[in-house]
PDB file of N, CA and C in Angstrom:
ATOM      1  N   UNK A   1      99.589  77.490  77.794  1.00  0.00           N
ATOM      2  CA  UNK A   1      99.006  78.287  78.859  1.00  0.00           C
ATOM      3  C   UNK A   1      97.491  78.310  78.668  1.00  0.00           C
ATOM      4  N   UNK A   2      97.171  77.630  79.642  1.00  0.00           N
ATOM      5  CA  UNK A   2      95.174  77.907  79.309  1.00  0.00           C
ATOM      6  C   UNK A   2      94.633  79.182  80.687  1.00  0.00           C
ATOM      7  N   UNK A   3      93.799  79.645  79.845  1.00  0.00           N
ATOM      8  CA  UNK A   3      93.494  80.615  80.641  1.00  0.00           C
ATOM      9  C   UNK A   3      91.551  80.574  80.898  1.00  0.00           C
ATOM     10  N   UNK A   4      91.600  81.193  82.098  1.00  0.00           N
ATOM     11  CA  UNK A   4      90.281  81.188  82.726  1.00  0.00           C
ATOM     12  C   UNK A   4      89.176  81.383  82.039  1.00  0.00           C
ATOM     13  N   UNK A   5      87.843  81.165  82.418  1.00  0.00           N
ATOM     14  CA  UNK A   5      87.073  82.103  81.700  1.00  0.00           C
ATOM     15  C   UNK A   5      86.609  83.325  82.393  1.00  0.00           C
ATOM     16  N   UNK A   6      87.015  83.472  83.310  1.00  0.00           N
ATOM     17  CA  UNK A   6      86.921  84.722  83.823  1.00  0.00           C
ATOM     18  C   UNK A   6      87.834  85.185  83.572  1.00  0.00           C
ATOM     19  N   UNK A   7      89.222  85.053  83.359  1.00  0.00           N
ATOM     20  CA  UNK A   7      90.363  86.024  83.046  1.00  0.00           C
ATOM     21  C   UNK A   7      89.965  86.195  81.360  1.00  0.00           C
ATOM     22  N   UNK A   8      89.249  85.055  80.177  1.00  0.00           N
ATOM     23  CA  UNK A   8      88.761  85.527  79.351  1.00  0.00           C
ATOM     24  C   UNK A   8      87.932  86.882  79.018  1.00  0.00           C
ATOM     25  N   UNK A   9      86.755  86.496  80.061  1.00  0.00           N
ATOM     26  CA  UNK A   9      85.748  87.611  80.302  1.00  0.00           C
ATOM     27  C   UNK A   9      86.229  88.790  80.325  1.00  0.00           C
ATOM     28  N   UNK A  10      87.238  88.754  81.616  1.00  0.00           N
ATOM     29  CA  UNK A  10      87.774  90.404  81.992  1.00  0.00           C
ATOM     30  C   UNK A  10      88.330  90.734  80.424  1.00  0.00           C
ATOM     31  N   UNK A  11      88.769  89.924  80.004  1.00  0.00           N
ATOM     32  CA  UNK A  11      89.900  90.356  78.566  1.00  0.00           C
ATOM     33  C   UNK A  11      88.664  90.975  77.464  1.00  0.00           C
ATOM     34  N   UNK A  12      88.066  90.091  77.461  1.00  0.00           N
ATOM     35  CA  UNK A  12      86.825  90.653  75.701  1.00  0.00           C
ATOM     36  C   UNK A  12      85.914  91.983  76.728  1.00  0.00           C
ATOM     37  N   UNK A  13      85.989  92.367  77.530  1.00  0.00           N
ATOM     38  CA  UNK A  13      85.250  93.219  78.506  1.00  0.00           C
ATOM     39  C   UNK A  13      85.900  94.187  78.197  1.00  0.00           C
ATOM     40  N   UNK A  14      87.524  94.576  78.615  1.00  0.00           N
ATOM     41  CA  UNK A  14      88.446  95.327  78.329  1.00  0.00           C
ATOM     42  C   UNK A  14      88.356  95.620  76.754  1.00  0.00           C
ATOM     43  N   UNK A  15      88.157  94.995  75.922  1.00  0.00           N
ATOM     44  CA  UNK A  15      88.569  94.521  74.393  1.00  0.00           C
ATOM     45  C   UNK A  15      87.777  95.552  73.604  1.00  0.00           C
ATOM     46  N   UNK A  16      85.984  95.610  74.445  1.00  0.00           N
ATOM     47  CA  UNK A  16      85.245  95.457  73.959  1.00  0.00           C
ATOM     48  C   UNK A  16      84.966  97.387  74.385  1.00  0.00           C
ATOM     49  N   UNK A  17      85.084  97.608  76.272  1.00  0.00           N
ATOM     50  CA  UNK A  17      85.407  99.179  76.277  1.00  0.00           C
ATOM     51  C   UNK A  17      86.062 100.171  75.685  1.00  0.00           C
ATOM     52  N   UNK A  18      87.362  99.579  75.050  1.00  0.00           N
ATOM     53  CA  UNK A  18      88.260 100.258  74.362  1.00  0.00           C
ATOM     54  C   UNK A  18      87.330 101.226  73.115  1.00  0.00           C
ATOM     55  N   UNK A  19      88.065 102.356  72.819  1.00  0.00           N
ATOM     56  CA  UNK A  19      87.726 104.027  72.120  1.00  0.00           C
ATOM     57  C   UNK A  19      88.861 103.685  71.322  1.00  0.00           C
ATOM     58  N   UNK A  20      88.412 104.556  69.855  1.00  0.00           N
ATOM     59  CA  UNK A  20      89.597 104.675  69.552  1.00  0.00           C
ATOM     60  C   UNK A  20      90.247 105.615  69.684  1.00  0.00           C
ATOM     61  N   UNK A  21      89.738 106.803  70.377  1.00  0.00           N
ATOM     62  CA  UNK A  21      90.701 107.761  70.851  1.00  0.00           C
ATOM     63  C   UNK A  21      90.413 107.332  72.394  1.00  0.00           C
ATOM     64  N   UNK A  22      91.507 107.145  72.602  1.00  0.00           N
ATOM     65  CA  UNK A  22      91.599 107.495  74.110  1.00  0.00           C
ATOM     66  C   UNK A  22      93.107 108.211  75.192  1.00  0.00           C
ATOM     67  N   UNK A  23      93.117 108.477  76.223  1.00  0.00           N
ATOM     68  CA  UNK A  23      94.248 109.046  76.675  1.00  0.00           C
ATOM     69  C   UNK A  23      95.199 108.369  77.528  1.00  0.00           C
ATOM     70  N   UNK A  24      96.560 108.659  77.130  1.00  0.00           N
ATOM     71  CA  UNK A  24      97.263 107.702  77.338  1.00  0.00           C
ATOM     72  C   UNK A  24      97.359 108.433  79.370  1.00  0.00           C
ATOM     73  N   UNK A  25      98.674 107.353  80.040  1.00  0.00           N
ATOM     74  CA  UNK A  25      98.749 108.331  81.547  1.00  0.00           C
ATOM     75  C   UNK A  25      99.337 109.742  81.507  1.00  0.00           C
ATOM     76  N   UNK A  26     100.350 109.829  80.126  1.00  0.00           N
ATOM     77  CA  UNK A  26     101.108 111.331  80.437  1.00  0.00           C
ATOM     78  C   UNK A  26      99.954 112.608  80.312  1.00  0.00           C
ATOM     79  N   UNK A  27      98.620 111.958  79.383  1.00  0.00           N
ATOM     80  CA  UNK A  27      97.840 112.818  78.564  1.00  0.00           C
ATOM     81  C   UNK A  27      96.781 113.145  79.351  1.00  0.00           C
ATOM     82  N   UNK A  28      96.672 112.345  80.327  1.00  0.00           N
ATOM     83  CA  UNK A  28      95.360 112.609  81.859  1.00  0.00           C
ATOM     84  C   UNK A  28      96.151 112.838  82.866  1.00  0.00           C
ATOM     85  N   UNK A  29      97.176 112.680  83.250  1.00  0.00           N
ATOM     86  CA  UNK A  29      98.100 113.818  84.141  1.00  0.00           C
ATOM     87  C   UNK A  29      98.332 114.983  83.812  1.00  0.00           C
ATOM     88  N   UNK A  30      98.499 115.562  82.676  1.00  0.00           N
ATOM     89  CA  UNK A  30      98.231 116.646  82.459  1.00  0.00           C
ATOM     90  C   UNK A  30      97.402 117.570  82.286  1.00  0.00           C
ATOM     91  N   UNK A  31      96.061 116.626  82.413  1.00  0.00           N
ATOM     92  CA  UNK A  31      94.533 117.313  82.399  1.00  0.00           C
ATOM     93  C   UNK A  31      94.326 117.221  83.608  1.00  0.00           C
ATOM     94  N   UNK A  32      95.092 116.575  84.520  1.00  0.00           N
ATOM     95  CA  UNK A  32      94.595 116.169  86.224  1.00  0.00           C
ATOM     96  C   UNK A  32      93.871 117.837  86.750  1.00  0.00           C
ATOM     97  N   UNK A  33      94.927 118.769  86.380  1.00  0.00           N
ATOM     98  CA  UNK A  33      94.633 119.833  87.418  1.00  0.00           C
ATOM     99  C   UNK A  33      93.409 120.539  87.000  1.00  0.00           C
ATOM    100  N   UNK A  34      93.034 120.737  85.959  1.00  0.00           N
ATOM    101  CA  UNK A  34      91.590 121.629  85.368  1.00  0.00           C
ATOM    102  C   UNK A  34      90.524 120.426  85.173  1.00  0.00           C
ATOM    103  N   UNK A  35      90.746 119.020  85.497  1.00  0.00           N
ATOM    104  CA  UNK A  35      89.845 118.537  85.903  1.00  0.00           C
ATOM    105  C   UNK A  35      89.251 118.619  87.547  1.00  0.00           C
ATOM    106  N   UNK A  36      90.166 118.776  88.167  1.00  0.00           N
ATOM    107  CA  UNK A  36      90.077 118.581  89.768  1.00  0.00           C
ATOM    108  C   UNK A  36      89.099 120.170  89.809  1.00  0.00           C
ATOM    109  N   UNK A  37      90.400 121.009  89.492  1.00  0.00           N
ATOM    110  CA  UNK A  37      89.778 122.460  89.375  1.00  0.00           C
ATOM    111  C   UNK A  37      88.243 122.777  89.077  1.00  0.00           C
ATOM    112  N   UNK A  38      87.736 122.194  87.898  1.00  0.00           N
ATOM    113  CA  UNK A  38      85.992 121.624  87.637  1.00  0.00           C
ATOM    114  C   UNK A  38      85.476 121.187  88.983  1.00  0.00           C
ATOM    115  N   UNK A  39      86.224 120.165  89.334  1.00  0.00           N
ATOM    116  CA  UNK A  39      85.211 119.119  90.409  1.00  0.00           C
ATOM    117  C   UNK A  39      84.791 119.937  91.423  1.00  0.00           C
ATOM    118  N   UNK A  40      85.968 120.682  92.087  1.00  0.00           N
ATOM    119  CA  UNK A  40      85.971 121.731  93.291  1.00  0.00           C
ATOM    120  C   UNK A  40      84.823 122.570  92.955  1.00  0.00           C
ATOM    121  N   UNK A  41      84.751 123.414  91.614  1.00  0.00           N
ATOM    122  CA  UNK A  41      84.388 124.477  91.561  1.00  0.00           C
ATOM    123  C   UNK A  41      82.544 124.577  91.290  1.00  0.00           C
ATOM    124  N   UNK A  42      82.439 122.698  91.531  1.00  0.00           N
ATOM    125  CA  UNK A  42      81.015 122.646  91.369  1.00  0.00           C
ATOM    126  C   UNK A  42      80.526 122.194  90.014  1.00  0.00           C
ATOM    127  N   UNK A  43      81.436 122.564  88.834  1.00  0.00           N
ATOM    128  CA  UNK A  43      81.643 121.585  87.429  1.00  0.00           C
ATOM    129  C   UNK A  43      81.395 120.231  87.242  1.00  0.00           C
ATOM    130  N   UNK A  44      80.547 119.994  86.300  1.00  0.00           N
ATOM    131  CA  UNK A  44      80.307 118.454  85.514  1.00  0.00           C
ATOM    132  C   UNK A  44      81.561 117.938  84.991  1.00  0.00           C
ATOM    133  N   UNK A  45      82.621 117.977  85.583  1.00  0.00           N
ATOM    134  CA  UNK A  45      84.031 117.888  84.900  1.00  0.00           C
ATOM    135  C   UNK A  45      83.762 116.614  83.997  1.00  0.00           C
ATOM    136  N   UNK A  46      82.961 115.338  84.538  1.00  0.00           N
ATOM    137  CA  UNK A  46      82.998 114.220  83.891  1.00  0.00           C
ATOM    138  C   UNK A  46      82.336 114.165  82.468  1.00  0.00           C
ATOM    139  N   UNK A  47      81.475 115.397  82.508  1.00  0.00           N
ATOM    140  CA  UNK A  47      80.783 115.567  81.072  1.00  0.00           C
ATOM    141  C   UNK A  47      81.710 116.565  80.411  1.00  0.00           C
ATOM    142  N   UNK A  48      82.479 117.409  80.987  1.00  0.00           N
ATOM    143  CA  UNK A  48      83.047 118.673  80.343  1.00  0.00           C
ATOM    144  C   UNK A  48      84.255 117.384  79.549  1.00  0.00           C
ATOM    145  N   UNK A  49      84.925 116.475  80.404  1.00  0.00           N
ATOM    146  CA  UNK A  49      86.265 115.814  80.363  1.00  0.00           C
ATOM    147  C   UNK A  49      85.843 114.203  79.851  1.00  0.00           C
ATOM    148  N   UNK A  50      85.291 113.487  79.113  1.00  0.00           N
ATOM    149  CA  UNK A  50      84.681 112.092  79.603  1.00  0.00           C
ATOM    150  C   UNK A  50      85.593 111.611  79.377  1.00  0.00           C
ATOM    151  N   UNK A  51      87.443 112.003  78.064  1.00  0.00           N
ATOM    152  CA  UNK A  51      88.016 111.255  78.257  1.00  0.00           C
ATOM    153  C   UNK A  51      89.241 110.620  79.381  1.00  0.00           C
ATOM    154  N   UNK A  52      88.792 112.365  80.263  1.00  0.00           N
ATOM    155  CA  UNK A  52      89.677 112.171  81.380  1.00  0.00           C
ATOM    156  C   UNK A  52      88.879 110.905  82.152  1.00  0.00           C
ATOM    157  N   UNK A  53      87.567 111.173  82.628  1.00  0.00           N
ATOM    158  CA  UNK A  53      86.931 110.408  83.095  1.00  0.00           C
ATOM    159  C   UNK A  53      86.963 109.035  83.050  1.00  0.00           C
ATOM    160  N   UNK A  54      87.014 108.715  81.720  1.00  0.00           N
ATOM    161  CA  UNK A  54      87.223 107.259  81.098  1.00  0.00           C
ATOM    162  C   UNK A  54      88.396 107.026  81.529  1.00  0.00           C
ATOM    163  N   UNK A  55      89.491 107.368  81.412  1.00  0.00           N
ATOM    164  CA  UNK A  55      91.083 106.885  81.770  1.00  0.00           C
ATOM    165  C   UNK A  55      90.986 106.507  83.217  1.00  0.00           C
ATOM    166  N   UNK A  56      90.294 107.857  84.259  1.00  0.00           N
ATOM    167  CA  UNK A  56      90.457 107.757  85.515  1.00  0.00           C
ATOM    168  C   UNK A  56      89.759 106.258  86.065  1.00  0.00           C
ATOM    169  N   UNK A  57      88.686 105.990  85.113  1.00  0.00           N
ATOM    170  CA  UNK A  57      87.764 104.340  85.519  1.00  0.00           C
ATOM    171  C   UNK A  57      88.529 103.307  85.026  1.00  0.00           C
ATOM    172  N   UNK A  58      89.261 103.697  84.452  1.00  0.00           N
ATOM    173  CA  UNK A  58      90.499 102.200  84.002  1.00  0.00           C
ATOM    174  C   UNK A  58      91.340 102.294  84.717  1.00  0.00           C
ATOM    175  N   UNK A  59      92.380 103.153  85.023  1.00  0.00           N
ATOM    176  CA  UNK A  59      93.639 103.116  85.342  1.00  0.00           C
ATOM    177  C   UNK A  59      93.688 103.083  87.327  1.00  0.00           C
ATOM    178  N   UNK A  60      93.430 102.400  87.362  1.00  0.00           N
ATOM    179  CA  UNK A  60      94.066 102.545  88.990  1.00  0.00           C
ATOM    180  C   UNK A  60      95.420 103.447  89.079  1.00  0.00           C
ATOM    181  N   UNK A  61      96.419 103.514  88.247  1.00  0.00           N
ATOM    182  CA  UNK A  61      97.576 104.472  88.988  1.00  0.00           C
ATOM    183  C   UNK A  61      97.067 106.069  89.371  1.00  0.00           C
ATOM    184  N   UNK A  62      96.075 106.452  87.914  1.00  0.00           N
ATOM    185  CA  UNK A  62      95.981 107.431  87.209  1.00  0.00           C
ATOM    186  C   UNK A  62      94.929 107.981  88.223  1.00  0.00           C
ATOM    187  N   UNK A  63      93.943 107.040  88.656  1.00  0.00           N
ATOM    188  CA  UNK A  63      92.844 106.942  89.604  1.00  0.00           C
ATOM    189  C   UNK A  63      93.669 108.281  91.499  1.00  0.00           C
ATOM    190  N   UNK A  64      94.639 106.591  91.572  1.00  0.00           N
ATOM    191  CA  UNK A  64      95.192 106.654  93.052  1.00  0.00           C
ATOM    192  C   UNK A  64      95.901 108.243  92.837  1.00  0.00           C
ATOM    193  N   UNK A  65      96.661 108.928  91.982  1.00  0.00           N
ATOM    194  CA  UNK A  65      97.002 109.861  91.746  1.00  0.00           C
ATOM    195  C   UNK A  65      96.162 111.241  92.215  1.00  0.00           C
ATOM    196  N   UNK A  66      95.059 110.699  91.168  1.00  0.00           N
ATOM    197  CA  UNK A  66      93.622 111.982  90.858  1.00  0.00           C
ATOM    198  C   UNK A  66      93.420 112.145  92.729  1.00  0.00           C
ATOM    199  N   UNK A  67      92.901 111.114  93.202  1.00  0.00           N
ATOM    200  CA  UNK A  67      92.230 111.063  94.597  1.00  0.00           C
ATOM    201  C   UNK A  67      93.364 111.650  95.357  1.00  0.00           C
ATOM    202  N   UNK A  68      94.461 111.586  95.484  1.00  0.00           N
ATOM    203  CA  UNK A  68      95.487 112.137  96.346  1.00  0.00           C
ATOM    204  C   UNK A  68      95.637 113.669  96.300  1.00  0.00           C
ATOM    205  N   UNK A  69      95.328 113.510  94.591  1.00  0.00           N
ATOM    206  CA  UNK A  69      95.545 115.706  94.689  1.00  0.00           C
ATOM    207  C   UNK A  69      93.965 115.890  94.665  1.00  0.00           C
ATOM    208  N   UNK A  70      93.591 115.507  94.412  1.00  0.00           N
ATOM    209  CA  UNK A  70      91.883 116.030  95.420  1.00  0.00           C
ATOM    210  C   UNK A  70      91.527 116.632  96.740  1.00  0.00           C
ATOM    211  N   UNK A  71      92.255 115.510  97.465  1.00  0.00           N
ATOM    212  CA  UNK A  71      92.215 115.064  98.856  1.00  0.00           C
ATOM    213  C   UNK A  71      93.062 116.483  99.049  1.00  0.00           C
ATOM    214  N   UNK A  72      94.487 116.560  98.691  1.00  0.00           N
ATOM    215  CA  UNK A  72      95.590 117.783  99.399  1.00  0.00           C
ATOM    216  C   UNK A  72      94.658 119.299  99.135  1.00  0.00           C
ATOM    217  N   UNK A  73      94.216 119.592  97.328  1.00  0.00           N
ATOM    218  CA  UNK A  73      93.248 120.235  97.063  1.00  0.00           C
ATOM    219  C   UNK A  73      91.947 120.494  98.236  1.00  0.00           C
ATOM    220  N   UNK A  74      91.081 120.082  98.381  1.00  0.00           N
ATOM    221  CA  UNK A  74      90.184 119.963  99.288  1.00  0.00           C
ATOM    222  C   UNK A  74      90.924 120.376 100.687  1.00  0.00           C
ATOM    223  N   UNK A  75      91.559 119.578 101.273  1.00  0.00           N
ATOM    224  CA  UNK A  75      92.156 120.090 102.929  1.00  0.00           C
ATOM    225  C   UNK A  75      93.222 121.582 102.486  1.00  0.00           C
ATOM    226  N   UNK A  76      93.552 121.867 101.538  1.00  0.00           N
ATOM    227  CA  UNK A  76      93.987 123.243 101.431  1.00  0.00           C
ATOM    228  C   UNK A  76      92.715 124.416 101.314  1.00  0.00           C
ATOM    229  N   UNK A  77      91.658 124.292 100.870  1.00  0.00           N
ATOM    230  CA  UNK A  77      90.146 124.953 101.092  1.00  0.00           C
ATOM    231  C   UNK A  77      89.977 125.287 101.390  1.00  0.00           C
ATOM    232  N   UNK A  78      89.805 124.094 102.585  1.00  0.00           N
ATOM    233  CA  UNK A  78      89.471 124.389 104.191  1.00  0.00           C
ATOM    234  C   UNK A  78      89.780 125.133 104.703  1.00  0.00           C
TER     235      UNK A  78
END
């Protein structure tokens, strides 16, 4: 199997962001709500939270999740 050098790139890129602590999806779903709660309330959540933050810039599921209870959050506000 030969692989790209751009599918290389993305790989030592990934390789290279990696923490050694970081949070897995069960461990930033469960921070979802007192992060959102921050965002609303006018909070630096991303400085209070960076490792929520960090998960939410990798993970597209974890991402599409966050933005959905934002979104319901926010139009309940209103």
């Amino acid at each position: 199997m030969k692989l790209s050098s751009e599918t290389i790139r993305k790989m030592m890129s990934s390789v290279k962001s990696t923490r050694e602590v970081e949070l897995t999806c069960g461990h930033c779903y469960d921070e979802l709500d007192l992060f959102i709660e921050m965002k609303l309330s006018g909070k630096n959540a991303d400085e209070a939270m960076p490792l929520v933050k960090e998960h939410l810039d990798r993970c597209a599921a974890c991402r599409e999740e966050y933005e959905f209870l934002l979104l319901a959050l926010e139009a309940m506000v209103q």
